[in-house]
Protein backbone atom coordinates (compact mmCIF):
# COMPACT_ATOMS: atom_id res chain seq x y z
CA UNK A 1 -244.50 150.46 19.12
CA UNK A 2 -240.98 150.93 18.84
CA UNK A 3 -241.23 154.99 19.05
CA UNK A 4 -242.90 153.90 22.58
CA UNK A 5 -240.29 151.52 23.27
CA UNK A 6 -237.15 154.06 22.62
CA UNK A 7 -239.06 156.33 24.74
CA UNK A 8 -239.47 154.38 27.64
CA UNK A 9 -235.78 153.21 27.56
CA UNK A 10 -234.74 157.05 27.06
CA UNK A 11 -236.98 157.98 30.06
CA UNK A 12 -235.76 154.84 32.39
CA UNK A 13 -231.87 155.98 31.46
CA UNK A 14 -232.94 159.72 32.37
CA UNK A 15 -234.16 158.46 35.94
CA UNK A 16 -231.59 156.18 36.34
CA UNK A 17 -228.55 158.95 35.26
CA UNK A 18 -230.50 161.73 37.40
CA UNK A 19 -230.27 159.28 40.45
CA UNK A 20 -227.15 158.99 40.07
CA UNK A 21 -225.97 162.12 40.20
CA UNK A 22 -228.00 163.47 43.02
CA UNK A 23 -226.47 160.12 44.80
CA UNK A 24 -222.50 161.91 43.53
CA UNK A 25 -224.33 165.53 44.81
CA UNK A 26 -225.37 163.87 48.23
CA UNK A 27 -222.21 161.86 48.95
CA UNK A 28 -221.30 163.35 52.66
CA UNK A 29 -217.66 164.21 53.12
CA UNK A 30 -215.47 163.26 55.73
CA UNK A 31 -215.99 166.14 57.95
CA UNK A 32 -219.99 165.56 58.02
CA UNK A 33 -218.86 161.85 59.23
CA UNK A 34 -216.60 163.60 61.84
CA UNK A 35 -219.87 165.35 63.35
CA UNK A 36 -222.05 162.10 63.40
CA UNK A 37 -218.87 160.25 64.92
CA UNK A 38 -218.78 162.58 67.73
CA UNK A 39 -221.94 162.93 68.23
CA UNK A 40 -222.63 159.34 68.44
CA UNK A 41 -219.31 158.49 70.30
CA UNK A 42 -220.53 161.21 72.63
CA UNK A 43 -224.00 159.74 73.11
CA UNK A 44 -222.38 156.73 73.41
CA UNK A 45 -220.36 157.54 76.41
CA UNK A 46 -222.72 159.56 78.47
CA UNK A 47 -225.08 156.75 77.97
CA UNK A 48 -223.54 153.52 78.35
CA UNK A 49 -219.62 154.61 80.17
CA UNK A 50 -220.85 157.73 82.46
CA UNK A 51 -224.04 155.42 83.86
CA UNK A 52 -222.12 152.80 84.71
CA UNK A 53 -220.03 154.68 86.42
CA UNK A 54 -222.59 156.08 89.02
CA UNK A 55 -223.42 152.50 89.82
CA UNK A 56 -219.81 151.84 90.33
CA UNK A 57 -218.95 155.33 92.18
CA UNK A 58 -221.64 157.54 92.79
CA UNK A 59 -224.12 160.02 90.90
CA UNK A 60 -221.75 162.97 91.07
CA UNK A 61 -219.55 160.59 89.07
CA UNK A 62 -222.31 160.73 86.72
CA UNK A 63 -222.80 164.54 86.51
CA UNK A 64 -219.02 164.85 85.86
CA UNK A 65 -218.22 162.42 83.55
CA UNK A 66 -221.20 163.99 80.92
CA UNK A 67 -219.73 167.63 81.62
CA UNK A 68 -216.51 165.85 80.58
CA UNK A 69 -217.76 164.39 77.64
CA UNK A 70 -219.64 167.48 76.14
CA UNK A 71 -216.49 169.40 77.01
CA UNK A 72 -214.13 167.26 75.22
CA UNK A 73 -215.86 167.33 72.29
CA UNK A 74 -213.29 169.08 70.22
CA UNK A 75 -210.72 166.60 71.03
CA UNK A 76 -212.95 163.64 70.76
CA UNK A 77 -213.23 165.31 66.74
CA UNK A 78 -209.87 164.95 66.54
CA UNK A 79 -209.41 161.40 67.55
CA UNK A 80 -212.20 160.44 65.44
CA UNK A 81 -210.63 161.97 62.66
CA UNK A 82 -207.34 160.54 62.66
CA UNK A 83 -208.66 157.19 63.48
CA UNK A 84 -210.92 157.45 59.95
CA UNK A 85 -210.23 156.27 56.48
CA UNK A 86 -213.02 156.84 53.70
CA UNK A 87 -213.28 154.92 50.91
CA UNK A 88 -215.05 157.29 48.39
CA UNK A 89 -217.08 155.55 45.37
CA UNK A 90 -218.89 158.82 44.62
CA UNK A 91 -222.27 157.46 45.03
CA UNK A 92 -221.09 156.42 48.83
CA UNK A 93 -218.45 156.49 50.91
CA UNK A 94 -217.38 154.04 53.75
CA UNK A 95 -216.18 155.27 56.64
CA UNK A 96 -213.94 152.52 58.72
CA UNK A 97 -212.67 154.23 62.11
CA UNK A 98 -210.49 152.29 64.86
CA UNK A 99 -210.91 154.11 68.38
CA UNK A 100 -208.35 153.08 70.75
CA UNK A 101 -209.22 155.20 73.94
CA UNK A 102 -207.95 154.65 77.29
CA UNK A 103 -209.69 152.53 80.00
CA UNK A 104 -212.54 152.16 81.11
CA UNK A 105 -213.32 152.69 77.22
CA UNK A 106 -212.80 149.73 75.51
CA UNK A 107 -211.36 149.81 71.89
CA UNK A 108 -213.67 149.73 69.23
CA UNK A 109 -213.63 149.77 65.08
CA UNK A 110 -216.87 150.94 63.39
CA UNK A 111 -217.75 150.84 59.76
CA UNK A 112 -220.77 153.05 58.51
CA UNK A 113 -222.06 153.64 54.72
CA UNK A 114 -222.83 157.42 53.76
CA UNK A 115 -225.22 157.71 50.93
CA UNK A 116 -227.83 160.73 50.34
CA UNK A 117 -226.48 162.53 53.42
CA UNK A 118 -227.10 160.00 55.95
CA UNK A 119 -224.89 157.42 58.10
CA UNK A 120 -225.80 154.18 57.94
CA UNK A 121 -223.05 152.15 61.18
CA UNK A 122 -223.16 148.26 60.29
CA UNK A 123 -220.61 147.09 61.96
CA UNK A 124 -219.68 147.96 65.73
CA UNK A 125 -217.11 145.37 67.13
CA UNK A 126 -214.39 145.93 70.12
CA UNK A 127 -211.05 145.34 68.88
């Protein structure tokens, strides 16, 4: 019996150390937060900003303000990236990023785990 036990603890430290390190191998760096920032930022504002402007000015509005969006891409990157700090404790990261963008946008600070190569945002608040 305590052969069996010894292996069962060996075995459960062997699962538990191999977790770990594939959670260390899958910890997402700051750049693959950059792309799922600006992708969701981007999603946000042809979604929520760009619709509500066609109600307010027209569906041309619309049209232009997504072309805009998927066009300033690149810079949106940028913003995203120097409004991030990541806290890295190598079996996650969190990702805290402050947007201050000018109106009609209001400001915004998001924090979102990464763990196993996904984004997890749990907390969206305007600032």
């Amino acid at each position: 019996m305590d052969k069996a036990l010894r292996f069962v603890m060996m075995l459960g430290g062997l699962i538990v150390a191999s977790g770990g390190i594939l959670m260390i191998m899958t910890n997402p760096s700051q750049h693959d937060y950059e792309v799922y920032a600006t992708d969701a930022l981007s999603f946000y504002l042809k979604d929520r900003v760009c619709t509500q402007a066609s109600t307010d000015f027209g569906s041309f509005v619309q049209s232009y303000c997504k072309t805009l969006v998927d066009t300033g891409q690149p810079q949106i990157k940028t913003i995203i990236s120097t409004a991030t700090t990541q806290h890295n404790f190598l079996i996650f990261s969190i990702y805290e990023t402050e947007l201050a963008l000018p109106a009609p946008v209001p400001s915004y600070g998001f924090q979102t785990i990464g763990v196993m190569q996904n984004f997890y945002t749990y907390q969206a608040e305007k600032l």
